[in-house]
Each structure stands twice: as C-alpha cells, then as structure tokens.
PDB file of N, CA and C in Angstrom:
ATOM      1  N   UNK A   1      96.938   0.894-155.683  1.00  0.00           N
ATOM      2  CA  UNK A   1      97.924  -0.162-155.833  1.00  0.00           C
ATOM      3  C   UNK A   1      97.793  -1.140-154.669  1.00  0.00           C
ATOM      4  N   UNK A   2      97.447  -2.476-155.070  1.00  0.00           N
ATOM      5  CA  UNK A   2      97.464  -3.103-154.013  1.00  0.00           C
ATOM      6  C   UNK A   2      99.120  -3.483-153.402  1.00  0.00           C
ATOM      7  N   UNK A   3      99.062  -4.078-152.283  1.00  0.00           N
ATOM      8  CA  UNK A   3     100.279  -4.985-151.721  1.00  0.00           C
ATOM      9  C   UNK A   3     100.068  -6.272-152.007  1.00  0.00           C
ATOM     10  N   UNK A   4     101.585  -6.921-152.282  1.00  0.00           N
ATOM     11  CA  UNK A   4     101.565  -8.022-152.275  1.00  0.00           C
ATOM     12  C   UNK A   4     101.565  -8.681-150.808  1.00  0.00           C
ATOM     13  N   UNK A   5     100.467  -9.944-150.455  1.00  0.00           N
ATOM     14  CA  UNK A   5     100.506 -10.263-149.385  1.00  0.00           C
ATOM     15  C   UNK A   5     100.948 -11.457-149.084  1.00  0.00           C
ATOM     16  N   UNK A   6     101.975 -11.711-150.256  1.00  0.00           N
ATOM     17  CA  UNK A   6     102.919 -12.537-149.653  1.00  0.00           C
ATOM     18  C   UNK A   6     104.420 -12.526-150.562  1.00  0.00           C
ATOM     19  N   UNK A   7     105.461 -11.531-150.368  1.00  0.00           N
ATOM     20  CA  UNK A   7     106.432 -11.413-150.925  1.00  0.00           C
ATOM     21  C   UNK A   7     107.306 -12.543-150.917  1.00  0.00           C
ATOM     22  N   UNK A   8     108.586 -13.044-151.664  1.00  0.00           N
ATOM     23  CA  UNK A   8     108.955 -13.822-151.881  1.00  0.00           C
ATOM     24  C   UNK A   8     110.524 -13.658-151.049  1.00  0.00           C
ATOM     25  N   UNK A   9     110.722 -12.184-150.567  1.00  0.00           N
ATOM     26  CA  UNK A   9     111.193 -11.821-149.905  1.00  0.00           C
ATOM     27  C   UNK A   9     111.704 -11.719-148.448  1.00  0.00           C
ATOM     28  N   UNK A  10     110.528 -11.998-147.541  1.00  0.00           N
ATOM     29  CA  UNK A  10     110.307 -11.690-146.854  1.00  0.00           C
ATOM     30  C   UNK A  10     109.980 -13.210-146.165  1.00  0.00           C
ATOM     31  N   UNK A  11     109.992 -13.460-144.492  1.00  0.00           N
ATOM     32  CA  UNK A  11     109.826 -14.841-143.758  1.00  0.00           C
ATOM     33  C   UNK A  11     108.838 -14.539-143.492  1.00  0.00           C
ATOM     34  N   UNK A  12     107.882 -15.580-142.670  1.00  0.00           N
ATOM     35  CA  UNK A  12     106.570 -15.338-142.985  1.00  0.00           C
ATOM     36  C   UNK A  12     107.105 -15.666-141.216  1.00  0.00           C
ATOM     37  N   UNK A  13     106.236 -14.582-140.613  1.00  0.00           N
ATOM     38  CA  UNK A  13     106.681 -14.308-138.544  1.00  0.00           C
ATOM     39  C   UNK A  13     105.444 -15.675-138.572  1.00  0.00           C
ATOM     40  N   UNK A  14     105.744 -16.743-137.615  1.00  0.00           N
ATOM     41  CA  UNK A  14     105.063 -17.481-136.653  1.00  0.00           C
ATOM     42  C   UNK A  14     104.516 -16.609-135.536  1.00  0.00           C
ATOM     43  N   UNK A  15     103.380 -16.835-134.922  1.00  0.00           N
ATOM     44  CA  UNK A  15     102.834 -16.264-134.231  1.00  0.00           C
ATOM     45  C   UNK A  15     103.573 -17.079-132.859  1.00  0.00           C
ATOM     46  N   UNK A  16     103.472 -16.510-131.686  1.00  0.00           N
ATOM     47  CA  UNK A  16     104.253 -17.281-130.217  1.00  0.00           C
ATOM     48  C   UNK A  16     103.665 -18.559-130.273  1.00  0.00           C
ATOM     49  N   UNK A  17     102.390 -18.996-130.068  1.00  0.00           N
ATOM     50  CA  UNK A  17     101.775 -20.851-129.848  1.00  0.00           C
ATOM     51  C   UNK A  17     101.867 -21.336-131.180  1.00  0.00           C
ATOM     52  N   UNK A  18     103.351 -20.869-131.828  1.00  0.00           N
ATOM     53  CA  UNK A  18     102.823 -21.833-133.000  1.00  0.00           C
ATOM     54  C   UNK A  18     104.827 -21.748-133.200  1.00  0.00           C
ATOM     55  N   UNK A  19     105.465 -21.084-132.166  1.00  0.00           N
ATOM     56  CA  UNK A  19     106.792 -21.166-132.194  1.00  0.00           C
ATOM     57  C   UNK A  19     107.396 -22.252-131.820  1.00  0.00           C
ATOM     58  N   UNK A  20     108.741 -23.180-132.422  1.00  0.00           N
ATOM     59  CA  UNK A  20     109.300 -24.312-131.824  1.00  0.00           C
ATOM     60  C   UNK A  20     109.026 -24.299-130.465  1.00  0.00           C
ATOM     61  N   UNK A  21     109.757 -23.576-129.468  1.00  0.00           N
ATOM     62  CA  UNK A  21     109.898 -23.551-127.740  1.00  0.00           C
ATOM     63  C   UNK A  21     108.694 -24.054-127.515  1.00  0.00           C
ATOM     64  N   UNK A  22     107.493 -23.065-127.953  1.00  0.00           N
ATOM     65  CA  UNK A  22     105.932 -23.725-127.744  1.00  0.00           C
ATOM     66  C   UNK A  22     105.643 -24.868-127.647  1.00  0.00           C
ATOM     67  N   UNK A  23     105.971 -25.281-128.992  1.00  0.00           N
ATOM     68  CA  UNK A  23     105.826 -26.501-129.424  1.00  0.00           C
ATOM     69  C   UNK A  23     106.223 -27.840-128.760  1.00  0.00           C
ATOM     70  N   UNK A  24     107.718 -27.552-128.464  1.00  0.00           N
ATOM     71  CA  UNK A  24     108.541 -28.598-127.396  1.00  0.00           C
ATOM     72  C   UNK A  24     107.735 -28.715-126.049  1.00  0.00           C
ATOM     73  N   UNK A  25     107.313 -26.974-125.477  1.00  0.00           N
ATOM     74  CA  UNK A  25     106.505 -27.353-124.312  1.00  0.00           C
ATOM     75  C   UNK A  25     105.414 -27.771-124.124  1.00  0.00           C
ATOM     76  N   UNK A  26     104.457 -28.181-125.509  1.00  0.00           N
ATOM     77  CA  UNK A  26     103.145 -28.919-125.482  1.00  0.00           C
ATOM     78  C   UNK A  26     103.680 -30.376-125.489  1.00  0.00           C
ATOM     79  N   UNK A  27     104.458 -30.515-126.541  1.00  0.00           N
ATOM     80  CA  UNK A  27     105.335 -32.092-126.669  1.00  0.00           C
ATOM     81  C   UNK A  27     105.179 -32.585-125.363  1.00  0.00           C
ATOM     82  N   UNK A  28     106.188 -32.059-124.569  1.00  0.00           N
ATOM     83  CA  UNK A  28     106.755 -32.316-123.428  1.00  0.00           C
ATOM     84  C   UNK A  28     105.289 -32.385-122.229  1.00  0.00           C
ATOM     85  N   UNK A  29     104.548 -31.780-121.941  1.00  0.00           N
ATOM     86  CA  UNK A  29     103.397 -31.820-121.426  1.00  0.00           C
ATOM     87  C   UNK A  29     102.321 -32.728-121.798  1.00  0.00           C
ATOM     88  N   UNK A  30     102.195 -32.969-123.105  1.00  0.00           N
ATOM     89  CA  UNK A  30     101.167 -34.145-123.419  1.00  0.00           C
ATOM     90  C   UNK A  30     102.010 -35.640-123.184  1.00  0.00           C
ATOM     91  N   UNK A  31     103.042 -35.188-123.323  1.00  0.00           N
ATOM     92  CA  UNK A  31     103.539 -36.778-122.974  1.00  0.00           C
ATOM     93  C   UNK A  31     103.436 -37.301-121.323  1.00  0.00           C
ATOM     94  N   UNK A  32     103.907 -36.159-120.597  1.00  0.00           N
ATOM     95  CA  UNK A  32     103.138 -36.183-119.281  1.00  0.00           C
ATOM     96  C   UNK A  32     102.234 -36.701-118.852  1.00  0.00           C
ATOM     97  N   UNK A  33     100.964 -36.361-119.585  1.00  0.00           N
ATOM     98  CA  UNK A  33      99.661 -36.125-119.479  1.00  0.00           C
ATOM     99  C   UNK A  33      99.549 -38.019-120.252  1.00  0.00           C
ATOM    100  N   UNK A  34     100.352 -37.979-121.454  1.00  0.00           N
ATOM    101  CA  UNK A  34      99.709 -39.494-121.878  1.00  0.00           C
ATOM    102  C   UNK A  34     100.288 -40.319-120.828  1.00  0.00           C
ATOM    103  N   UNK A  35     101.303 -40.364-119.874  1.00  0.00           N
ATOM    104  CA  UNK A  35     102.145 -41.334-119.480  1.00  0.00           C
ATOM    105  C   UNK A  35     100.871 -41.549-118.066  1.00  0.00           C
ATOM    106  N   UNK A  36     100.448 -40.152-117.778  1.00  0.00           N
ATOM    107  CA  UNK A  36      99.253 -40.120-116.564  1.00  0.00           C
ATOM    108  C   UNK A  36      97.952 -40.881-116.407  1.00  0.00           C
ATOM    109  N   UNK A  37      97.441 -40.774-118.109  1.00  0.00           N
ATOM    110  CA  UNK A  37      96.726 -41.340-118.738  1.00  0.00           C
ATOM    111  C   UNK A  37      96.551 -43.267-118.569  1.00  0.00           C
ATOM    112  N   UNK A  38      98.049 -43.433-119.287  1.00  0.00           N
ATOM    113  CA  UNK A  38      98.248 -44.674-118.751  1.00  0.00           C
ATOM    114  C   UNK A  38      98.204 -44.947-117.613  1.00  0.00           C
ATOM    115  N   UNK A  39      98.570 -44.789-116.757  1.00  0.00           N
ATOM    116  CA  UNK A  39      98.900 -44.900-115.536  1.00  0.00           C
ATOM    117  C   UNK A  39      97.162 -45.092-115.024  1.00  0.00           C
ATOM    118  N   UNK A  40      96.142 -44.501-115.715  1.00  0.00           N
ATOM    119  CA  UNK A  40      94.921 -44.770-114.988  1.00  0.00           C
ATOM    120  C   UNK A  40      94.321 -45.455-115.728  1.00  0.00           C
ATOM    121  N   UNK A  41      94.426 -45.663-117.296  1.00  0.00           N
ATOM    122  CA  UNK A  41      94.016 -47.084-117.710  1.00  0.00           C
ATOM    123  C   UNK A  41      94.604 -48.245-116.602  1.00  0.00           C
ATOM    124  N   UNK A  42      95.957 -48.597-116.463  1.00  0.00           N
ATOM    125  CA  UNK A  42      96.389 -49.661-115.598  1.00  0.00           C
ATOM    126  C   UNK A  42      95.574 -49.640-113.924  1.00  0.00           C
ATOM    127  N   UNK A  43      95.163 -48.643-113.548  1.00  0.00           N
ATOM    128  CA  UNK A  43      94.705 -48.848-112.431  1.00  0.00           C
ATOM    129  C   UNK A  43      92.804 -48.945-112.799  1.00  0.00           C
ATOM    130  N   UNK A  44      92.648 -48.848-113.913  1.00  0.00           N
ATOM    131  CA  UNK A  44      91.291 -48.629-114.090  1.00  0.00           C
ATOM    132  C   UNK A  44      91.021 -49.903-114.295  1.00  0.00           C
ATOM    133  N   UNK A  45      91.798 -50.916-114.913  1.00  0.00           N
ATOM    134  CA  UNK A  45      91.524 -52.226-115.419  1.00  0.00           C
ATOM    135  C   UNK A  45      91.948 -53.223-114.140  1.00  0.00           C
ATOM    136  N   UNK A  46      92.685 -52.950-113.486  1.00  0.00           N
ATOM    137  CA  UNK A  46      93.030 -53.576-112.161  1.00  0.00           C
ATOM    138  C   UNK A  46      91.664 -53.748-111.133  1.00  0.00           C
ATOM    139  N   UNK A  47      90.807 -52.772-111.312  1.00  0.00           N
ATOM    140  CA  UNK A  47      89.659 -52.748-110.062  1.00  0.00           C
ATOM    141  C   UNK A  47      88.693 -52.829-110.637  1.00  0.00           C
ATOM    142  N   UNK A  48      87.820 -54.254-110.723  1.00  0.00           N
ATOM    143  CA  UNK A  48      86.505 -53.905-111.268  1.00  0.00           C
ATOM    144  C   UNK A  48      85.585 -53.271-111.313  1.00  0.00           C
ATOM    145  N   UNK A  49      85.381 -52.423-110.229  1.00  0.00           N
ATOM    146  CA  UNK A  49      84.135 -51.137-109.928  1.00  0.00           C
ATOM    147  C   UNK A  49      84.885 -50.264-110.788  1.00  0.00           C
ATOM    148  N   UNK A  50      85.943 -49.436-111.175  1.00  0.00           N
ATOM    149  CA  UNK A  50      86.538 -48.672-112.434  1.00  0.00           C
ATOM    150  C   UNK A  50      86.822 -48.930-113.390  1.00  0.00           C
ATOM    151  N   UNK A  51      86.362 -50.593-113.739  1.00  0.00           N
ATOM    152  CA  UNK A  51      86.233 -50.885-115.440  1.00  0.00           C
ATOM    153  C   UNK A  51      85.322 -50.102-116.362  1.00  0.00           C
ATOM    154  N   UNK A  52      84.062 -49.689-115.786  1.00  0.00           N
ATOM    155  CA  UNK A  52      83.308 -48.919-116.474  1.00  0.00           C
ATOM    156  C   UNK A  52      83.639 -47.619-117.062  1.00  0.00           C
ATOM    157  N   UNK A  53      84.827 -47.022-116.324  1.00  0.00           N
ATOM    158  CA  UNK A  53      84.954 -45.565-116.045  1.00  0.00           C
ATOM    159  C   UNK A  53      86.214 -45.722-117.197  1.00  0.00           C
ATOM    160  N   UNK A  54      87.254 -46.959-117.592  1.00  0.00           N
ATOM    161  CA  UNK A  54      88.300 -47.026-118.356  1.00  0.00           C
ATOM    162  C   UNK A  54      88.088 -45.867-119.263  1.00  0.00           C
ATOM    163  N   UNK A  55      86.906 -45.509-120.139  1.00  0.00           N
ATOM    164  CA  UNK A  55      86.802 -44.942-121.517  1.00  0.00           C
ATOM    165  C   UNK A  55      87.600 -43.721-121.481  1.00  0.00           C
ATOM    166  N   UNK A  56      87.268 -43.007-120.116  1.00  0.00           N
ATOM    167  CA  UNK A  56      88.320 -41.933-120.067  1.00  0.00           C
ATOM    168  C   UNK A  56      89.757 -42.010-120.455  1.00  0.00           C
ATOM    169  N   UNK A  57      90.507 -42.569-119.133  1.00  0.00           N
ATOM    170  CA  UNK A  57      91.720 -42.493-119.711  1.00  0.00           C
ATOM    171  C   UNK A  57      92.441 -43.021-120.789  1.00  0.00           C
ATOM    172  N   UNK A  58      91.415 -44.151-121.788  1.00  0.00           N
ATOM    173  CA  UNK A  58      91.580 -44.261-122.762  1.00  0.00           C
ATOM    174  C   UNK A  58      91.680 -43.285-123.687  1.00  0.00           C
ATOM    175  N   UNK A  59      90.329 -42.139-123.535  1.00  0.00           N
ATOM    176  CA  UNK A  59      90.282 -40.936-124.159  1.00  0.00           C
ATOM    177  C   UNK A  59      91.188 -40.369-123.962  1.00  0.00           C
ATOM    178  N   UNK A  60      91.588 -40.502-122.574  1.00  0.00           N
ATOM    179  CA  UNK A  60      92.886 -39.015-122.608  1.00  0.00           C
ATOM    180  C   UNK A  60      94.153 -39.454-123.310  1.00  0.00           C
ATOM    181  N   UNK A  61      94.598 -40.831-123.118  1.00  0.00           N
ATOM    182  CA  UNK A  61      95.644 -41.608-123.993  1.00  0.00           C
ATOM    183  C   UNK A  61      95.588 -41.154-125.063  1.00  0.00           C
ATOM    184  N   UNK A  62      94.437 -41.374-126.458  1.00  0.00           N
ATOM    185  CA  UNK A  62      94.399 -41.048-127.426  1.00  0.00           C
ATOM    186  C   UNK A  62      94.710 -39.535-128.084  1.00  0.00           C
ATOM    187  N   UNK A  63      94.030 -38.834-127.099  1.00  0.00           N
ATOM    188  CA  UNK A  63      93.946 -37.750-127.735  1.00  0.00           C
ATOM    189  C   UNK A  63      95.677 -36.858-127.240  1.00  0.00           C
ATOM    190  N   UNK A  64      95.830 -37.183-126.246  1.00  0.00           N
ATOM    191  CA  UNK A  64      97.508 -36.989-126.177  1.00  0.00           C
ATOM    192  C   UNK A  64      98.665 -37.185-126.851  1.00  0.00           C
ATOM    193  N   UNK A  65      98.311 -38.581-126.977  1.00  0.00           N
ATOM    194  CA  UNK A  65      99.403 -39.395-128.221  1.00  0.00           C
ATOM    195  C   UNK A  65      99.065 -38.628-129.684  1.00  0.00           C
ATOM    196  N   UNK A  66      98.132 -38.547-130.124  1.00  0.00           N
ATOM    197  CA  UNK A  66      97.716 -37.703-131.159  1.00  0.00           C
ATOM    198  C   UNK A  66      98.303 -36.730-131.461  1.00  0.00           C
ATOM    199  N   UNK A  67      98.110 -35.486-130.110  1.00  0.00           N
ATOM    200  CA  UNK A  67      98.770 -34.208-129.897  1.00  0.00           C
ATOM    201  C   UNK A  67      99.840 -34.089-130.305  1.00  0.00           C
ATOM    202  N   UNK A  68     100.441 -35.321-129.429  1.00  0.00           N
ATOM    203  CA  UNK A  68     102.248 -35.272-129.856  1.00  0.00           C
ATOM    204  C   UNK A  68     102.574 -35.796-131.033  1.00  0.00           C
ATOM    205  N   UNK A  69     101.870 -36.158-131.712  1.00  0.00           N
ATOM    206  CA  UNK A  69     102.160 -36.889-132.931  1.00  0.00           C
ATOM    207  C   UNK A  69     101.607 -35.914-133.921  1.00  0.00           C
ATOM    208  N   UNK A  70     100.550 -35.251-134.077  1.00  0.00           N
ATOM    209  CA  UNK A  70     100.531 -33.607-134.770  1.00  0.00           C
ATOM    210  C   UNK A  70     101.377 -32.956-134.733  1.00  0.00           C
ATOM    211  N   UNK A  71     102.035 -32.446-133.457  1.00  0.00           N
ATOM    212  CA  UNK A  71     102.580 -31.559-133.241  1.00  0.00           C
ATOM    213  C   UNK A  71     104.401 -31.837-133.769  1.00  0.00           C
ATOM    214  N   UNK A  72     104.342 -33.112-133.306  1.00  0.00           N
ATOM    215  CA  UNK A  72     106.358 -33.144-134.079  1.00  0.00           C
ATOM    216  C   UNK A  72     105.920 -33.211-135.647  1.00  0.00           C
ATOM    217  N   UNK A  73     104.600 -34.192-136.293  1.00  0.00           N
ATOM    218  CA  UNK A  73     104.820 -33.844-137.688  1.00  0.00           C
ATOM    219  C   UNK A  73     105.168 -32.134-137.719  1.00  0.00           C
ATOM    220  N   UNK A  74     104.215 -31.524-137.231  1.00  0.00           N
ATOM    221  CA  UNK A  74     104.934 -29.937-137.615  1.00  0.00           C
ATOM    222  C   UNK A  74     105.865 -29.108-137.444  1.00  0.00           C
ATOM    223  N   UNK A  75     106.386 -29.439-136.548  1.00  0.00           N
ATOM    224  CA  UNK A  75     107.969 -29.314-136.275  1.00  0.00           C
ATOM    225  C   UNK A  75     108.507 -29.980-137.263  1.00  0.00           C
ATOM    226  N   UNK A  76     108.773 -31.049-137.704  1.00  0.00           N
ATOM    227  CA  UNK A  76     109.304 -31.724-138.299  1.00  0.00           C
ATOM    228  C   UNK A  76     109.318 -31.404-140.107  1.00  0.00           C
ATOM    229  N   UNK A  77     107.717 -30.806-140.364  1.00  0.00           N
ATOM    230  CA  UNK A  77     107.577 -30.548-141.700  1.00  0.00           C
ATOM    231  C   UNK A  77     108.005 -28.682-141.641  1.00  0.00           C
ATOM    232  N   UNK A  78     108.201 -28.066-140.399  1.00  0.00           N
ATOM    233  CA  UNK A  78     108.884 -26.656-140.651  1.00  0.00           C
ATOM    234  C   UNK A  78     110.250 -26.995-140.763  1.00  0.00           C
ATOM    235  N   UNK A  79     111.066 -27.757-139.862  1.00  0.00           N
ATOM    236  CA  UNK A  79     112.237 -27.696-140.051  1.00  0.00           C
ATOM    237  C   UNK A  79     112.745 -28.166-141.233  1.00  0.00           C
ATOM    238  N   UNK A  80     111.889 -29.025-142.086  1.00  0.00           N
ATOM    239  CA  UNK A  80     112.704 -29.194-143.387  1.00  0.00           C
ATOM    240  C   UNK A  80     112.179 -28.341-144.503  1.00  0.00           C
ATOM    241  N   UNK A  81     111.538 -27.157-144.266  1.00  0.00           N
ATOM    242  CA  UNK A  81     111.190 -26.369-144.998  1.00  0.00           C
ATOM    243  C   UNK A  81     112.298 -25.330-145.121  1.00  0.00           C
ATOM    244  N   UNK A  82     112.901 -25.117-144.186  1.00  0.00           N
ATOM    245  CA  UNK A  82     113.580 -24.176-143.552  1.00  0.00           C
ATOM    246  C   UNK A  82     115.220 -24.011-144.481  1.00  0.00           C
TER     247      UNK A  82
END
C-alpha cells in the first residue's frame, strides 16, 4: 500500500530558510546591501579612475533589488494562500 504524499489534511512544514522570520531577515539584509550598493555606484561615478569598475555595484544593485523583490512576491503569494 502506498502513502499518500500529499494529504489534503495535513500543512505542508516549510523548511527554516524558507520560513517568514527568514525571509524578513534576507529582506531586511539585501536592502542593506542594495542601499550599500548604491552608495558605491554614487561614489563610483563621482571619480573617474572608478568609472570603469561601476559594473559592480551596478551588479550588486541589481541582483539585491531582485532578491527583495523575489522574496516579498513569496511572502506575499504564501500569505494569501494561507
């Protein structure tokens, strides 16, 4: 007899890095991290010998803002599941 492996019964456990609290504390850290980000685009574009080097904290901008913007859609699409 098999099990059913997914009862209709039953909540389906989140694993810990995938729990709200988690979640808020990546939020909260990439926004950090993007606001840091900025902060070295503006000084990167200010000094011409670190115009070359901009691509970074552009990169890190992007991929931060991203993060946080993944991450509340999923918060956002659990809590109205809920």
């Amino acid at each position: 007899m098999q099990l059913d492996q997914n009862p209709f019964f039953r909540k389906t456990i989140t694993p810990w890095y995938d729990s709200n609290f988690a979640c808020w504390v990546l939020i909260c850290s990439m926004v950090l991290v993007f606001c840091f980000a900025v902060s070295g685009v503006i000084v990167a574009g200010d000094d011409p010998k670190l115009v070359r080097h901009i691509w970074f904290p552009l990169m890190l901008t992007g991929l931060s803002g991203f993060l946080v913007i993944k991450v509340y859609v999923r918060l956002n699409i659990r809590s109205n599941n809920e």
